[in-house]
C-alpha atoms as a PDB file:
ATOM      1  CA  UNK A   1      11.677  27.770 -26.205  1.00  0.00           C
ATOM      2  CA  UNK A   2      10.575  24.209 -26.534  1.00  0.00           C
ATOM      3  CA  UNK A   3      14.522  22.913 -25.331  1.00  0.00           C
ATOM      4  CA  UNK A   4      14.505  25.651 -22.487  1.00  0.00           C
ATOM      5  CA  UNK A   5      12.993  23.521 -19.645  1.00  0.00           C
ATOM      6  CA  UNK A   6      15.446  20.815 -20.603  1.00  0.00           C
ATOM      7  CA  UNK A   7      18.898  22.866 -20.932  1.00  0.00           C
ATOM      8  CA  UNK A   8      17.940  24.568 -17.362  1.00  0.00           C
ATOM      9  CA  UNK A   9      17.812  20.611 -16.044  1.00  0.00           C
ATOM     10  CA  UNK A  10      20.824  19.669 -17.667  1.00  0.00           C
ATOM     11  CA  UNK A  11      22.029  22.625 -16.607  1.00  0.00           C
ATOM     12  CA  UNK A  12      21.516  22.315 -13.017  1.00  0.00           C
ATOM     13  CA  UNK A  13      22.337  18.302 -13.243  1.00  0.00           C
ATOM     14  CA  UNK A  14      26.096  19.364 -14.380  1.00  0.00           C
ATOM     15  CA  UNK A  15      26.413  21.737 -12.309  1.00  0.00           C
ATOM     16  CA  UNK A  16      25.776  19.755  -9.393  1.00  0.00           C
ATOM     17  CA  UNK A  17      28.187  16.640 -10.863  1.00  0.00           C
ATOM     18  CA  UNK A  18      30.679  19.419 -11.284  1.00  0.00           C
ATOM     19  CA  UNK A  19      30.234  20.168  -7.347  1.00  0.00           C
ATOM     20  CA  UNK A  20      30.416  16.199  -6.162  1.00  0.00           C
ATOM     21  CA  UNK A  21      33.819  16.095  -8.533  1.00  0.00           C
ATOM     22  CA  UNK A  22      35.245  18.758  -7.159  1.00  0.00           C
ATOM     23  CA  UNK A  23      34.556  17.369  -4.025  1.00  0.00           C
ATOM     24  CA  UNK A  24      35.896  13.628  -4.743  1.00  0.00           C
ATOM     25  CA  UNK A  25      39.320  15.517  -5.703  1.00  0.00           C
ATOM     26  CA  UNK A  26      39.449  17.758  -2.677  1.00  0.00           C
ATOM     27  CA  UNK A  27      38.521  14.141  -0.465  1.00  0.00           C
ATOM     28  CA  UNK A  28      41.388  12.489  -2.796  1.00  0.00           C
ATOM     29  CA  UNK A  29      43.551  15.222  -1.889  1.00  0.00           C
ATOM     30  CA  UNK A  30      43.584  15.571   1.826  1.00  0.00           C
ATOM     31  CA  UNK A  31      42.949  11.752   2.494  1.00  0.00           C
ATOM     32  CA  UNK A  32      46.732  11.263   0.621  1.00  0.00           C
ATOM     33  CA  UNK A  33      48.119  14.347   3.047  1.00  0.00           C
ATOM     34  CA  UNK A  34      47.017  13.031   6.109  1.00  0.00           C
ATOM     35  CA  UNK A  35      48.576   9.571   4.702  1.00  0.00           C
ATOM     36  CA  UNK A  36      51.900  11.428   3.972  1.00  0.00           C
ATOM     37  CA  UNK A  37      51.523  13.196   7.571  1.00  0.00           C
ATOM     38  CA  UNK A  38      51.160   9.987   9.427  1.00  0.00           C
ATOM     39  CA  UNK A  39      54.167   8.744   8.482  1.00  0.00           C
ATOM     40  CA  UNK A  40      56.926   9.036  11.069  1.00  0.00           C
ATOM     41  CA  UNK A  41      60.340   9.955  10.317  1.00  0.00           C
ATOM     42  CA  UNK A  42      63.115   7.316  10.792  1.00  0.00           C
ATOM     43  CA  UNK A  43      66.238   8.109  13.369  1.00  0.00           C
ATOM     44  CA  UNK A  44      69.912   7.685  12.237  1.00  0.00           C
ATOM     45  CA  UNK A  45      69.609   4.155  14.383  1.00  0.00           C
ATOM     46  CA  UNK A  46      66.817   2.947  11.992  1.00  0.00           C
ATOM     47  CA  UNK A  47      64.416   3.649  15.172  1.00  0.00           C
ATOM     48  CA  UNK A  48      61.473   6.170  14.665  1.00  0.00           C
ATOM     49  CA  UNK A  49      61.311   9.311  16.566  1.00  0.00           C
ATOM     50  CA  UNK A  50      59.389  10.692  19.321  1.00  0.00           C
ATOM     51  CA  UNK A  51      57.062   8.069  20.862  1.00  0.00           C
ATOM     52  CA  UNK A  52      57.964   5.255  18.910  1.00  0.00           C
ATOM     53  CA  UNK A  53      54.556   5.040  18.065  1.00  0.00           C
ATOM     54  CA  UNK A  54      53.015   5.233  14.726  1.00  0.00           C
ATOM     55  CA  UNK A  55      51.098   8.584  14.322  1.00  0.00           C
ATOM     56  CA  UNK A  56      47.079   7.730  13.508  1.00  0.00           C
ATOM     57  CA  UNK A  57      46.026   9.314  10.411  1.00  0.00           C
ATOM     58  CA  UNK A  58      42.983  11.842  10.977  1.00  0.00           C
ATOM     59  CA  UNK A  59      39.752  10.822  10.161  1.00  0.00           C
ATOM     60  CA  UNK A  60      39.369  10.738   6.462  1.00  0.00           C
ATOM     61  CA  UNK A  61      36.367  13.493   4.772  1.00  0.00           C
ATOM     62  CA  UNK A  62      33.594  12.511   2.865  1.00  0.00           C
ATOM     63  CA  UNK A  63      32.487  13.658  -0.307  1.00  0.00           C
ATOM     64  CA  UNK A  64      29.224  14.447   1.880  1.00  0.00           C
ATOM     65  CA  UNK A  65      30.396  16.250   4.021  1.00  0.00           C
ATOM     66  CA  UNK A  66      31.877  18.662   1.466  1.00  0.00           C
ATOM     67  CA  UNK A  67      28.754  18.859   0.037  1.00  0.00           C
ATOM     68  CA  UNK A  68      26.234  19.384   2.671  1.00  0.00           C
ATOM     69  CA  UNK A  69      25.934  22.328   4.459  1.00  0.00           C
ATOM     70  CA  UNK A  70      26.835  21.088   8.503  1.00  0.00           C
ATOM     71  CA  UNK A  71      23.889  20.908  10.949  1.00  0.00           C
ATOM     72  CA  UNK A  72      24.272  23.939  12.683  1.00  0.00           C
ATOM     73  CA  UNK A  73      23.334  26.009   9.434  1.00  0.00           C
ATOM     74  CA  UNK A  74      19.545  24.580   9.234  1.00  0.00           C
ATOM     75  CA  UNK A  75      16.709  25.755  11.546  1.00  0.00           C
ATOM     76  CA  UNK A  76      16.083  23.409  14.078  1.00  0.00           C
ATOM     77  CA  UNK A  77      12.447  24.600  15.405  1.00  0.00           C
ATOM     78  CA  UNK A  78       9.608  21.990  14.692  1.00  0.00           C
ATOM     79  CA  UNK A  79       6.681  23.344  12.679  1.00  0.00           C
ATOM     80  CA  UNK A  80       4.027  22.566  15.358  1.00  0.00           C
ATOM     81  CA  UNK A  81       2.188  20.684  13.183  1.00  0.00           C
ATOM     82  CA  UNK A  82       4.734  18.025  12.940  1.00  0.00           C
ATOM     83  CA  UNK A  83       5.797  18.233  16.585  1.00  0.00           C
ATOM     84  CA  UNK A  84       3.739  15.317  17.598  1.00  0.00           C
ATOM     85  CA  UNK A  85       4.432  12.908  14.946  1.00  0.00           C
ATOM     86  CA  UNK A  86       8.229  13.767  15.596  1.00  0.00           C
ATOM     87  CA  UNK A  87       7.965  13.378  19.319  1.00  0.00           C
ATOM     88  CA  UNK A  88       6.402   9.680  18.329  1.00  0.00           C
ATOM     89  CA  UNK A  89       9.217   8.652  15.570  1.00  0.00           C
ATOM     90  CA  UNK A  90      11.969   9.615  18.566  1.00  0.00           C
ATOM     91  CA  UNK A  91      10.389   7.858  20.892  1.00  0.00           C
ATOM     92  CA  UNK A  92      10.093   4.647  18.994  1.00  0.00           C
ATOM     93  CA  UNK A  93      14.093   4.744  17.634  1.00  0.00           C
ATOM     94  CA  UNK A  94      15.382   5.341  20.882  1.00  0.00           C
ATOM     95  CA  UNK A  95      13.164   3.273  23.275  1.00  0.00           C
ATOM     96  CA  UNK A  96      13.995  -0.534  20.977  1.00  0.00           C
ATOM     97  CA  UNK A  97      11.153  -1.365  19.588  1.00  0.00           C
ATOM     98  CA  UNK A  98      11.785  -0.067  16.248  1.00  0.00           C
ATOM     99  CA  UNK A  99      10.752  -3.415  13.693  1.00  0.00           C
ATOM    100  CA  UNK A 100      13.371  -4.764  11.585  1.00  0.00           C
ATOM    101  CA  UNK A 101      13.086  -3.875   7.916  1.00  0.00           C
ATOM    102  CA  UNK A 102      12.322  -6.600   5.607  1.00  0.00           C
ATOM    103  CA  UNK A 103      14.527  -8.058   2.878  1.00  0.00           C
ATOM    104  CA  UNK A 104      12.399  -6.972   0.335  1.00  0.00           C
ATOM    105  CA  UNK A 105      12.822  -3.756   1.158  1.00  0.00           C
ATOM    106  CA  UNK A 106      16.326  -3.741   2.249  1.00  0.00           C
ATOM    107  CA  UNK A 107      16.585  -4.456  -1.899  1.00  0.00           C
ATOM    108  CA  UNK A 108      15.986  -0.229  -2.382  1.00  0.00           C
ATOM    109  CA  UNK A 109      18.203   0.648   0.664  1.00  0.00           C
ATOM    110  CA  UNK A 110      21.645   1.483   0.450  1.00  0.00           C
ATOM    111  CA  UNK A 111      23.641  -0.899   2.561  1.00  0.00           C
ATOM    112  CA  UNK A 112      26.284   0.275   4.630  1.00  0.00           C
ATOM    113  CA  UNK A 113      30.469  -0.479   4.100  1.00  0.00           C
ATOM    114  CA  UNK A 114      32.916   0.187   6.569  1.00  0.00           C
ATOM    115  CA  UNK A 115      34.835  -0.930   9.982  1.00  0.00           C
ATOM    116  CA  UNK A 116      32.714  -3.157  11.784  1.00  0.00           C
ATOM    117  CA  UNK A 117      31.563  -1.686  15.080  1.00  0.00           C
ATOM    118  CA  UNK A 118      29.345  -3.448  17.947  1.00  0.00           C
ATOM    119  CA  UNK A 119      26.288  -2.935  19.234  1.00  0.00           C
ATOM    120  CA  UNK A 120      23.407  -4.874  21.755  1.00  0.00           C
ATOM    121  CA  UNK A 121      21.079  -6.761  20.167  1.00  0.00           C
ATOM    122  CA  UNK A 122      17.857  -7.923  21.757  1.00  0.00           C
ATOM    123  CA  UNK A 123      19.165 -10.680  24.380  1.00  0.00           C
ATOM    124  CA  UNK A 124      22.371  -8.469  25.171  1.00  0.00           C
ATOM    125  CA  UNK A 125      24.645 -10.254  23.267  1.00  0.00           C
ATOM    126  CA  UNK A 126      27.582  -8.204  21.316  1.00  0.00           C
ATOM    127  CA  UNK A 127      26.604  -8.023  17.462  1.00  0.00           C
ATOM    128  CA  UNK A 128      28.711  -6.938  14.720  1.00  0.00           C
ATOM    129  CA  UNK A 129      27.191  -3.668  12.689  1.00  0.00           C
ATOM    130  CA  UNK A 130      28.536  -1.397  10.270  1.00  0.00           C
ATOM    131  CA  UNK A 131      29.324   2.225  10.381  1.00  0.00           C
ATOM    132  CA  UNK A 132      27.425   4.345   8.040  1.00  0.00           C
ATOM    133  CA  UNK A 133      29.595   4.971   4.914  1.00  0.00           C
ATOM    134  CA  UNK A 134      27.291   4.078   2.033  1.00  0.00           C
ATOM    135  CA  UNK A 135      28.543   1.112  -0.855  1.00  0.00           C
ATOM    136  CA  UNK A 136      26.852   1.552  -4.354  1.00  0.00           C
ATOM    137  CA  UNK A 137      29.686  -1.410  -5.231  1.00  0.00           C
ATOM    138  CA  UNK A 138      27.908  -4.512  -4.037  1.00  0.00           C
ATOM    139  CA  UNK A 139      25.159  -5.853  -6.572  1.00  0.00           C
ATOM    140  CA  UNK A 140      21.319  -6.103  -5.853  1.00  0.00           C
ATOM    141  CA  UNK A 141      22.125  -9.453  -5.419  1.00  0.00           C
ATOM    142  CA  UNK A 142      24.738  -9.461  -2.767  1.00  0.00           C
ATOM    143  CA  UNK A 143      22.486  -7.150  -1.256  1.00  0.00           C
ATOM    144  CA  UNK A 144      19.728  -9.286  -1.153  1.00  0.00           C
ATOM    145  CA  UNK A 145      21.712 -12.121   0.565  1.00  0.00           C
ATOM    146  CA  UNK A 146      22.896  -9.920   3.477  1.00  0.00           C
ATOM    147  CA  UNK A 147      19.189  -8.527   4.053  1.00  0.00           C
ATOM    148  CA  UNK A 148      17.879 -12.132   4.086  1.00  0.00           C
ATOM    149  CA  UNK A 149      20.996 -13.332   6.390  1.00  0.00           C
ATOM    150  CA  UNK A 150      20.841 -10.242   8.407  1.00  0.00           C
ATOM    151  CA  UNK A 151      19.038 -11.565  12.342  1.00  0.00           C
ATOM    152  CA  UNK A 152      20.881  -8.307  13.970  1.00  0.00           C
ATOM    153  CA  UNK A 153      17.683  -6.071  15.336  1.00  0.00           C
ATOM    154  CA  UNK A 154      19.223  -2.801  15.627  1.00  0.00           C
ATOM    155  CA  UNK A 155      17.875  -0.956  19.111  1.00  0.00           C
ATOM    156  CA  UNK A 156      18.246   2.294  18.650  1.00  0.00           C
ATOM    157  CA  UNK A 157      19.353   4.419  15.945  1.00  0.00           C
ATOM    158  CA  UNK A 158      20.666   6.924  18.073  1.00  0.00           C
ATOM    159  CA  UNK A 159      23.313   3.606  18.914  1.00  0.00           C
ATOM    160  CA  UNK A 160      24.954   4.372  15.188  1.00  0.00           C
ATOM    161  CA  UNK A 161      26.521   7.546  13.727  1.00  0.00           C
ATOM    162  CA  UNK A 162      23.797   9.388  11.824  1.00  0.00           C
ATOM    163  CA  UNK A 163      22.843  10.281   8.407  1.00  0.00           C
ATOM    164  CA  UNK A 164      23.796   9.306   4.893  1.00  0.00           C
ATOM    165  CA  UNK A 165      22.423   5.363   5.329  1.00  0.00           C
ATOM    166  CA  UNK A 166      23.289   4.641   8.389  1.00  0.00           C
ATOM    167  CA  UNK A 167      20.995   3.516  11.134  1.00  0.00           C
ATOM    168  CA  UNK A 168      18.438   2.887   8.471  1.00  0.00           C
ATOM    169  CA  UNK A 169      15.194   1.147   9.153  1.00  0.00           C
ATOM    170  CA  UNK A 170      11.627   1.069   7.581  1.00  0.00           C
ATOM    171  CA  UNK A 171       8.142  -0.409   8.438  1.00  0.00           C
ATOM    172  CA  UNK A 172       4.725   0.055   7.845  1.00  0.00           C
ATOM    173  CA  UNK A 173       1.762   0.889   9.909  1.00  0.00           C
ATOM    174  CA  UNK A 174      -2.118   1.273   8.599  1.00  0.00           C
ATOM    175  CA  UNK A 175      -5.372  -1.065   7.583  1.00  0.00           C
ATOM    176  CA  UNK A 176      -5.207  -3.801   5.868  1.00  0.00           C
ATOM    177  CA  UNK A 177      -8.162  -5.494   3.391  1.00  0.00           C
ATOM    178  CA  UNK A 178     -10.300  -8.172   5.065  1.00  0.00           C
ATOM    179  CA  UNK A 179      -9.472 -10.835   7.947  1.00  0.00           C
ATOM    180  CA  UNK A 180      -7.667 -12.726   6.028  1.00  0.00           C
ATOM    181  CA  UNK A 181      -4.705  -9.831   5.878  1.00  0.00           C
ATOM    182  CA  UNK A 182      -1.977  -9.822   8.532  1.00  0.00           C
ATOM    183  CA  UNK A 183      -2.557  -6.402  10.190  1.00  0.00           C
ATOM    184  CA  UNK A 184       0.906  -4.270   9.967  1.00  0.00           C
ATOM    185  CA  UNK A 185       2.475  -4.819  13.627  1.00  0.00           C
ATOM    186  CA  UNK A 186       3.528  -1.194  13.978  1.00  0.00           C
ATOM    187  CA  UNK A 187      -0.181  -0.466  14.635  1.00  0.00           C
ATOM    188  CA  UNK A 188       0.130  -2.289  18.193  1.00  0.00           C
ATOM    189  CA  UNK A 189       3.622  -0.910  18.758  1.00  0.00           C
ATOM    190  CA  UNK A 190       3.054   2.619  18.267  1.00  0.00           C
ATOM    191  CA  UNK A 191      -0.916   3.480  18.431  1.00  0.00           C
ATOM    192  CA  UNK A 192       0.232   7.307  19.082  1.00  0.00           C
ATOM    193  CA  UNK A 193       2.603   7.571  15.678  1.00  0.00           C
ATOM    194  CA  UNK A 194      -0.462   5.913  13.692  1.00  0.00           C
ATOM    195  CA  UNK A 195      -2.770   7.913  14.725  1.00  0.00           C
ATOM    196  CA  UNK A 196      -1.048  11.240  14.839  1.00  0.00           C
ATOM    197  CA  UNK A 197       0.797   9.968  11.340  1.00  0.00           C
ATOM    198  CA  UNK A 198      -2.672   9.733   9.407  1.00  0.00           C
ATOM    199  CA  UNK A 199      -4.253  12.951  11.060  1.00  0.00           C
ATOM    200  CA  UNK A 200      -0.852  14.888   9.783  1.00  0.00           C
ATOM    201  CA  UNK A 201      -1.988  13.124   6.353  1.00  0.00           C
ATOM    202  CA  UNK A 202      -5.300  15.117   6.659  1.00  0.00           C
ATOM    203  CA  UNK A 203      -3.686  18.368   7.477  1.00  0.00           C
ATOM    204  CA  UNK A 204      -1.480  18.461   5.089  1.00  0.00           C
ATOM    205  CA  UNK A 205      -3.882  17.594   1.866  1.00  0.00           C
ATOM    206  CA  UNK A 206      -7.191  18.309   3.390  1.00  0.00           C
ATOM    207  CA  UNK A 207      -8.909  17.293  -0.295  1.00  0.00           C
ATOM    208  CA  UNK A 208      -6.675  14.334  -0.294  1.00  0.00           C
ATOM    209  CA  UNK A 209      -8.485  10.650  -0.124  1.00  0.00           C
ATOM    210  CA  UNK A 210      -7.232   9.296   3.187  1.00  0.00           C
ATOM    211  CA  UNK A 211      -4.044   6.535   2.814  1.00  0.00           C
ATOM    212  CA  UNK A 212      -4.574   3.199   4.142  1.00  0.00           C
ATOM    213  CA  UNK A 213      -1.258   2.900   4.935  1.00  0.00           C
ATOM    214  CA  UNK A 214       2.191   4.559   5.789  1.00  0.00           C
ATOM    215  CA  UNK A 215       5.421   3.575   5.364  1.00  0.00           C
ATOM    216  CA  UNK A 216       8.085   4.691   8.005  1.00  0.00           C
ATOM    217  CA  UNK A 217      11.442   5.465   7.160  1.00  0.00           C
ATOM    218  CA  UNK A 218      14.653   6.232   9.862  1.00  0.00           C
ATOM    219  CA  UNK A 219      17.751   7.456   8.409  1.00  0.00           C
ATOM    220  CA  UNK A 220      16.876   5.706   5.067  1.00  0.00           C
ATOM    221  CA  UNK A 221      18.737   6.750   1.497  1.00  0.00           C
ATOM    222  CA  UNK A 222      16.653   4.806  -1.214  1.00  0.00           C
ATOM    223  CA  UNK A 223      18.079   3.940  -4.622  1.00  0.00           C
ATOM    224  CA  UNK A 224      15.954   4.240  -7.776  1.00  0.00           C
ATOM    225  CA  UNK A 225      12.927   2.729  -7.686  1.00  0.00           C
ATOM    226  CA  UNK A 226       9.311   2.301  -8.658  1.00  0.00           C
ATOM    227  CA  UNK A 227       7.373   0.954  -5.923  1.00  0.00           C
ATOM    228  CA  UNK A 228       5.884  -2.458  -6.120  1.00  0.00           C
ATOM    229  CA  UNK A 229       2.154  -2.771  -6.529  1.00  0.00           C
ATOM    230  CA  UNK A 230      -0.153  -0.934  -9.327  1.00  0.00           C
ATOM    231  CA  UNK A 231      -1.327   1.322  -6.808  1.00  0.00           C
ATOM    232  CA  UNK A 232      -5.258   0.668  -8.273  1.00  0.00           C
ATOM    233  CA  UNK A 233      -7.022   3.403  -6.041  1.00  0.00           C
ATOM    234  CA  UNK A 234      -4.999   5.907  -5.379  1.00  0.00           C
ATOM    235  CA  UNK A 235      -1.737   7.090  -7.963  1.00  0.00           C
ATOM    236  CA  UNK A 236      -0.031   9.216  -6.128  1.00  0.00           C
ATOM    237  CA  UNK A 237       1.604   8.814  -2.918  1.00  0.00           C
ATOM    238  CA  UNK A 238       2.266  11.763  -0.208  1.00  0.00           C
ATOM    239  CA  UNK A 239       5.904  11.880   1.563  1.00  0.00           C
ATOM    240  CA  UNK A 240       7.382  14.205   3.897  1.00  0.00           C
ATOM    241  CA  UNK A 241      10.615  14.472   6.166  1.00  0.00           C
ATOM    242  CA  UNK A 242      11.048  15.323   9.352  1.00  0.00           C
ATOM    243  CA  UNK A 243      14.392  15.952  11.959  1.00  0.00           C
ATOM    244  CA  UNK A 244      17.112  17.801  12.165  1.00  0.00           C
ATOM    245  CA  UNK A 245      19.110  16.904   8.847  1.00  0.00           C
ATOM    246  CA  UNK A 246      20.560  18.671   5.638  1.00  0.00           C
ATOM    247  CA  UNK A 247      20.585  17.382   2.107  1.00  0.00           C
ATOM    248  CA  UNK A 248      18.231  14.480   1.805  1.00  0.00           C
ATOM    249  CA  UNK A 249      16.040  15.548  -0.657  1.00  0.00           C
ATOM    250  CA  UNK A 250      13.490  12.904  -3.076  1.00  0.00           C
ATOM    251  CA  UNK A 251      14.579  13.163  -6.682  1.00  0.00           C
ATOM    252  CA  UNK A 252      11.770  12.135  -9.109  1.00  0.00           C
ATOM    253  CA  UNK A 253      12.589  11.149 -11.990  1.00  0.00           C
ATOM    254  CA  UNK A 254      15.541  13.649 -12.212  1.00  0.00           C
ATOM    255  CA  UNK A 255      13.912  16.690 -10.126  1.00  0.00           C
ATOM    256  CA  UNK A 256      15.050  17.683  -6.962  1.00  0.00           C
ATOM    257  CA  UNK A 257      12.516  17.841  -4.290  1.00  0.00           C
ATOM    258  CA  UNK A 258      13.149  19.367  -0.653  1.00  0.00           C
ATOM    259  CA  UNK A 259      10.562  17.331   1.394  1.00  0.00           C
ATOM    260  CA  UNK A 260      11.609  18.453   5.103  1.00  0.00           C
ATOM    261  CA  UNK A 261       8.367  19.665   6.663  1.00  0.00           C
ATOM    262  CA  UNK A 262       6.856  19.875   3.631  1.00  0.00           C
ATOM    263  CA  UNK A 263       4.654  17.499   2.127  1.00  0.00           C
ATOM    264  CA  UNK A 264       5.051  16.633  -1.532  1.00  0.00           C
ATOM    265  CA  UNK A 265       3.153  14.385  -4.106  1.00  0.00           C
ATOM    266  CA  UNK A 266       4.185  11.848  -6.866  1.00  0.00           C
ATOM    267  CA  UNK A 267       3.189   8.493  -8.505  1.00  0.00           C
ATOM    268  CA  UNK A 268       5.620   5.938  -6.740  1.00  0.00           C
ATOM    269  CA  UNK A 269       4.284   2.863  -8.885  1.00  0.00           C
ATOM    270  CA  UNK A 270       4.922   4.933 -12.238  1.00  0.00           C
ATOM    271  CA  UNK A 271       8.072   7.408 -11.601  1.00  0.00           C
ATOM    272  CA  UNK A 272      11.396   6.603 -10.227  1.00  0.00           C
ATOM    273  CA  UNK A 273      12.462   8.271  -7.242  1.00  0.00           C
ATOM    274  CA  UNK A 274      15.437   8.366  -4.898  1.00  0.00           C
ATOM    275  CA  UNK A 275      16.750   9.690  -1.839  1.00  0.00           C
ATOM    276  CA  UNK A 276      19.643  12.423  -2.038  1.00  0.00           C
ATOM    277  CA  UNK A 277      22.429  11.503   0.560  1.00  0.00           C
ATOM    278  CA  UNK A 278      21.955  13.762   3.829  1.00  0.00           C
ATOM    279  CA  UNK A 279      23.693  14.367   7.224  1.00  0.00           C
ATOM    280  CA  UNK A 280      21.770  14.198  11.023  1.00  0.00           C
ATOM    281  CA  UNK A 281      18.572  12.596  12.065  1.00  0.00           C
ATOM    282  CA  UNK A 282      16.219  12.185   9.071  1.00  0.00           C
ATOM    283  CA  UNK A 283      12.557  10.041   9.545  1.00  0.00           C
ATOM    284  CA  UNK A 284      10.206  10.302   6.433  1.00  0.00           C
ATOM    285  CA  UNK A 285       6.592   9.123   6.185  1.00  0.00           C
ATOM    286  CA  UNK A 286       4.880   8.317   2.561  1.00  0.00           C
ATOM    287  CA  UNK A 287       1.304   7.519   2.742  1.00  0.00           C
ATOM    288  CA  UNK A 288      -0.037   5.644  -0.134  1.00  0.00           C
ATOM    289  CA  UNK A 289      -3.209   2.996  -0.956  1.00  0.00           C
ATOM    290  CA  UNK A 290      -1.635  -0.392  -2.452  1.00  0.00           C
ATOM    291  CA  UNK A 291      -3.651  -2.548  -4.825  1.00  0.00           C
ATOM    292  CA  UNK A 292      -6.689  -4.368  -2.613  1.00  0.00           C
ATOM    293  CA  UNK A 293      -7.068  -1.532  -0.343  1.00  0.00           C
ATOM    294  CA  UNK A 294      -9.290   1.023  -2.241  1.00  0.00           C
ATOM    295  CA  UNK A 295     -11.965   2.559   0.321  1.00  0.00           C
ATOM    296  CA  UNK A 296      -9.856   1.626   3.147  1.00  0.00           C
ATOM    297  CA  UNK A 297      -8.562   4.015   5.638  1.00  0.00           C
ATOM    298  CA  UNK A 298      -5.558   4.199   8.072  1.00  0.00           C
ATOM    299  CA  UNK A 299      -7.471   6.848   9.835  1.00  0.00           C
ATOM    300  CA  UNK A 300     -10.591   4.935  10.102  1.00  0.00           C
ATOM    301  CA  UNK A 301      -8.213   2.810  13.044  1.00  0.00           C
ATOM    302  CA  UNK A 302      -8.433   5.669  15.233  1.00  0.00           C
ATOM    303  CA  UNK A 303     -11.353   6.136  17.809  1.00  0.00           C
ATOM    304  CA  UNK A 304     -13.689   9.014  15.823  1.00  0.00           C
ATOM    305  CA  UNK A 305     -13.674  11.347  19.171  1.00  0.00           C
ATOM    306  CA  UNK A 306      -9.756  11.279  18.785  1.00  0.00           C
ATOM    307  CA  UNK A 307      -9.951  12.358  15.367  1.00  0.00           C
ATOM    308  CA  UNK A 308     -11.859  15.811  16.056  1.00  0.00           C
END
């Protein structure tokens, strides 16, 4: 009785690597078909047939896409109590003026690896990007280098394919301790996400102390991590997602955790967590107190007769 917990975890972990294996062959599989396919058969003359032209091989499949159910299977309605904050995230990844993400953070993001596409960046100019397959194969380090050399502001997300890592970004918005604090710049960008973001705080944990801050994720698929602070004040953080996505659940420390529309707690400083890889449009928000900030409160930014 004392092992059962356990063996149903272990359980439930191999059955799952069992899935992704199975799904790595059947990937391995068709990707050396459509190789075979493409090639074309040589004429008598030594000339190829048909056009002349070398058939393209078909897109390749992902092991994710295997694996996650496709978009059209999930229910797409908005809980209303979300539909504001939603409208807001939308509206700031598709109008520009979503921040850059900071090196530091880029750290616990999985970077993208694949063909270089283009996009606009901020005076017009072609940049290069990359699609949205993600690398585990580079080292923190490498990582770290790119984030810091990185200048490209990406405009829009909804300029890059979707889901699993790819048009990532992340900022904060909230109160900060004293004057001597650089205010989070999201807070002038998007008044209507901060204050709709810390009143969806209250609704969903109405015994909850209020956050003083929230960080802002689009299209983001963390590695393990503890997050960086001792989190004096307040333990446990408060995430949820929100879009039209599948997969893309939190795993702390080893258990699964469907956050879409829902929101779930956990001690970010103290437990590792993760993001699951996902498909579609996936924003989360995780409120949480940092060390310095005790008795301070997001909410307490936003005009008392527009809290009511």
């Amino acid at each position: 009785e004392v092992l059962e917990p356990w063996s149903v975890k272990a359980n439930a972990q191999l059955e799952e690597y069992q899935r992704w294996k199975k799904a790595q062959n059947t990937v391995a599989a068709k990707t050396e078909d459509t190789a075979t396919n493409s090639v074309q058969p040589v004429c008598a003359n030594g000339s190829s047939s048909s056009t002349g032209h070398a058939r393209l091989p078909q897109a390749a499949l992902t092991s994710g896409e295997l694996l996650l159910p496709p978009i059209s299977t999930i229910e797409s309605t908005v809980p209303h109590l979300f539909q504001t904050v939603l409208d807001c995230l939308r509206e700031a990844s598709s109008n520009g003026t979503w921040p850059t993400t900071t090196p530091k953070r880029q750290l616990v993001m999985c970077s993208t690896n694949s063909e270089a596409t283009s996009s606009t960046d901020n005076d017009g100019q072609q940049v290069a990007t990359q699609n949205t397959t993600v690398s585990t194969s580079a080292s923190l380090a490498q990582a770290h280098m790119r984030a810091k050399s990185n200048n490209v502001e990406r405009t829009s997300a909804y300029a890059f394919a979707e889901g699993e890592g790819g048009a990532s970004g992340s900022f904060s918005i909230g109160a900060m301790p004293g004057n001597q604090c650089v205010q989070p710049k999201g807070n002038l960008l998007f008044p209507c996400l901060l204050k709709s973001a810390f009143l969806l705080e209250r609704a969903l944990k109405p015994n909850r102390e209020p956050s003083s801050m929230i960080a802002v994720n689009r299209n983001a698929l963390f590695r393990p991590h503890v997050d960086v602070g001792a989190g004096a004040g307040q333990s446990t953080s408060l995430i949820c997602g929100l879009g039209t996505y599948t997969g893309g659940e939190l795993v702390v420390e080893g258990e699964k955790m469907d956050i879409r529309y829902k929101g779930v707690e956990f001690n970010g400083w103290k437990q590792r967590h993760w993001t699951m890889p996902f498909r579609g449009e996936r924003f989360s928000l995780v409120w949480f107190t940092p060390k310095g900030c005790e008795g301070i409160h997001g909410l307490d930014l936003v005009p008392k007769e527009e809290t009511t």
